[in-house]
Protein backbone atom coordinates (compact mmCIF):
# COMPACT_ATOMS: atom_id res chain seq x y z
CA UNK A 1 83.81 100.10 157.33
CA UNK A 2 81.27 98.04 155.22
CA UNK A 3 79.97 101.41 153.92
CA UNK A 4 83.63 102.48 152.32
CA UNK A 5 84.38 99.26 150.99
CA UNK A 6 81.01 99.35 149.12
CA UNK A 7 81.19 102.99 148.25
CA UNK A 8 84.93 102.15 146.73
CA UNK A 9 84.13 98.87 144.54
CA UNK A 10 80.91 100.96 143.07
CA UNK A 11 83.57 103.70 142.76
CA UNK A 12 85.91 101.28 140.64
CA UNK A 13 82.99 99.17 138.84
CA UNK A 14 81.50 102.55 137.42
CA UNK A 15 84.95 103.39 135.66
CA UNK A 16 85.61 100.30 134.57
CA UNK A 17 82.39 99.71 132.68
CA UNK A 18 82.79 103.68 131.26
CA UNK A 19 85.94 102.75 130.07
CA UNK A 20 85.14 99.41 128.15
CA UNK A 21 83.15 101.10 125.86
CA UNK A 22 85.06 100.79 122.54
CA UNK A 23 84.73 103.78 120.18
CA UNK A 24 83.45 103.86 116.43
CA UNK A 25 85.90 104.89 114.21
CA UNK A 26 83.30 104.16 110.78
CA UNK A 27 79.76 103.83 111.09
CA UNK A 28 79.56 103.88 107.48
CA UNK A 29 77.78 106.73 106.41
CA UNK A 30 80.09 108.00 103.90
CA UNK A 31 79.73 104.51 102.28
CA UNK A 32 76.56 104.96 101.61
CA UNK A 33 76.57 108.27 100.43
CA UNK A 34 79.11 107.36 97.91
CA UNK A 35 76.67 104.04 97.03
CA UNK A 36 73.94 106.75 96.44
CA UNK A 37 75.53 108.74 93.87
CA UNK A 38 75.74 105.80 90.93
CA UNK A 39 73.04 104.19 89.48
CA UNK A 40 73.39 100.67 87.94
CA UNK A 41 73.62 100.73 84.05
CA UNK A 42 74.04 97.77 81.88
CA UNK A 43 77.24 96.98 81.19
CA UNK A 44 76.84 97.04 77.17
CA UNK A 45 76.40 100.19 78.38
CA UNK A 46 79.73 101.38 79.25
CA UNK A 47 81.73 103.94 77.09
CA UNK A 48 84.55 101.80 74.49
CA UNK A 49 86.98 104.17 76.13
CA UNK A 50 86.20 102.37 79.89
CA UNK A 51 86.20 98.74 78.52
CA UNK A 52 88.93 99.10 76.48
CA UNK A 53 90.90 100.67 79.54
CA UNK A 54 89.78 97.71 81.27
CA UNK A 55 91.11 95.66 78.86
CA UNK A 56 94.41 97.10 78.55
CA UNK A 57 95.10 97.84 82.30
CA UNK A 58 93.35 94.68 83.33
CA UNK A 59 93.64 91.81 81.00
CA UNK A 60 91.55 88.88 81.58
CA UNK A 61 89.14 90.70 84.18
CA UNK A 62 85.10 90.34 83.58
CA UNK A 63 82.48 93.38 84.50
CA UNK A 64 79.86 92.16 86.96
CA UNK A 65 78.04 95.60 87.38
CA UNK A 66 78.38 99.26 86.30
CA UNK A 67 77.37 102.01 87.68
CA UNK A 68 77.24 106.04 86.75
CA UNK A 69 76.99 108.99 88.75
CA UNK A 70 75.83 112.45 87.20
CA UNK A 71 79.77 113.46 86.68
CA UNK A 72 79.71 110.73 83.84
CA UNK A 73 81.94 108.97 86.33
CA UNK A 74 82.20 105.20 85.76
CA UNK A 75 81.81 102.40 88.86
CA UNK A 76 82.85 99.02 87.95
CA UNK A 77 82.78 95.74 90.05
CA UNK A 78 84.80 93.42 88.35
CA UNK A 79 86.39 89.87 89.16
CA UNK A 80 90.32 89.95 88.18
CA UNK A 81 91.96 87.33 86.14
CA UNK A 82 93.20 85.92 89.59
CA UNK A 83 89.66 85.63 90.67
CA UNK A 84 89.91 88.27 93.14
CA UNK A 85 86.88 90.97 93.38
CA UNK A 86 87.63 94.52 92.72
CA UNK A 87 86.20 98.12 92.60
CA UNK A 88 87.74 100.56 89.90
CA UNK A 89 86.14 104.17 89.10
CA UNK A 90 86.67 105.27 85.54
CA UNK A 91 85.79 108.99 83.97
CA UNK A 92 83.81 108.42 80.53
CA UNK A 93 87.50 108.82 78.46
CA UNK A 94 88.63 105.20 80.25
CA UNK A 95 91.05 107.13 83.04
CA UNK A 96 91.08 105.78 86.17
CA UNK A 97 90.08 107.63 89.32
CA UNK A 98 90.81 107.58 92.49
CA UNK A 99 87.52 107.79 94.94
């Protein structure tokens, strides 16, 4: 009798520890490929078009880095008026993409 009451609470410890395992939905990989693809430019750097979209679209907001990929495509980190931190992509004509 002792030998099926041990045999059934390993039985029912083994699946419970399988199933606490939680799963990884983002290991962030494709985070760092995208971080790969832009290199960090100065931002007296940036095309007029791209600061002057900035400008327009987001009034009051200041550039902390820039950063360009080989497309010509445009990374910004900014800070918003509202103090808030934000990262917008920009092509080198100052339209915003979506990435």
């Amino acid at each position: 009798m002792k030998k099926l009451l041990f045999a059934t609470a390993l039985a029912i410890g083994s699946l419970s520890a399988v199933s606490a395992a939680t799963a990884t939905l983002h290991d962030g990989i494709m985070s760092e490929v995208i971080a790969e693809d832009f290199k960090e430019i100065a931002v007296a750097d940036l095309p007029a078009a791209v600061t002057d979209a900035l400008e327009a679209d987001f009034a009051g907001a200041t550039i902390n880095k820039a950063y360009v990929n080989e497309k010509e495509e445009y990374k910004l980190e900014i800070t918003a008026a509202d103090g808030s931190m934000e990262t917008l992509y920009a092509d080198a004509e100052g339209n915003w993409l979506d990435m």
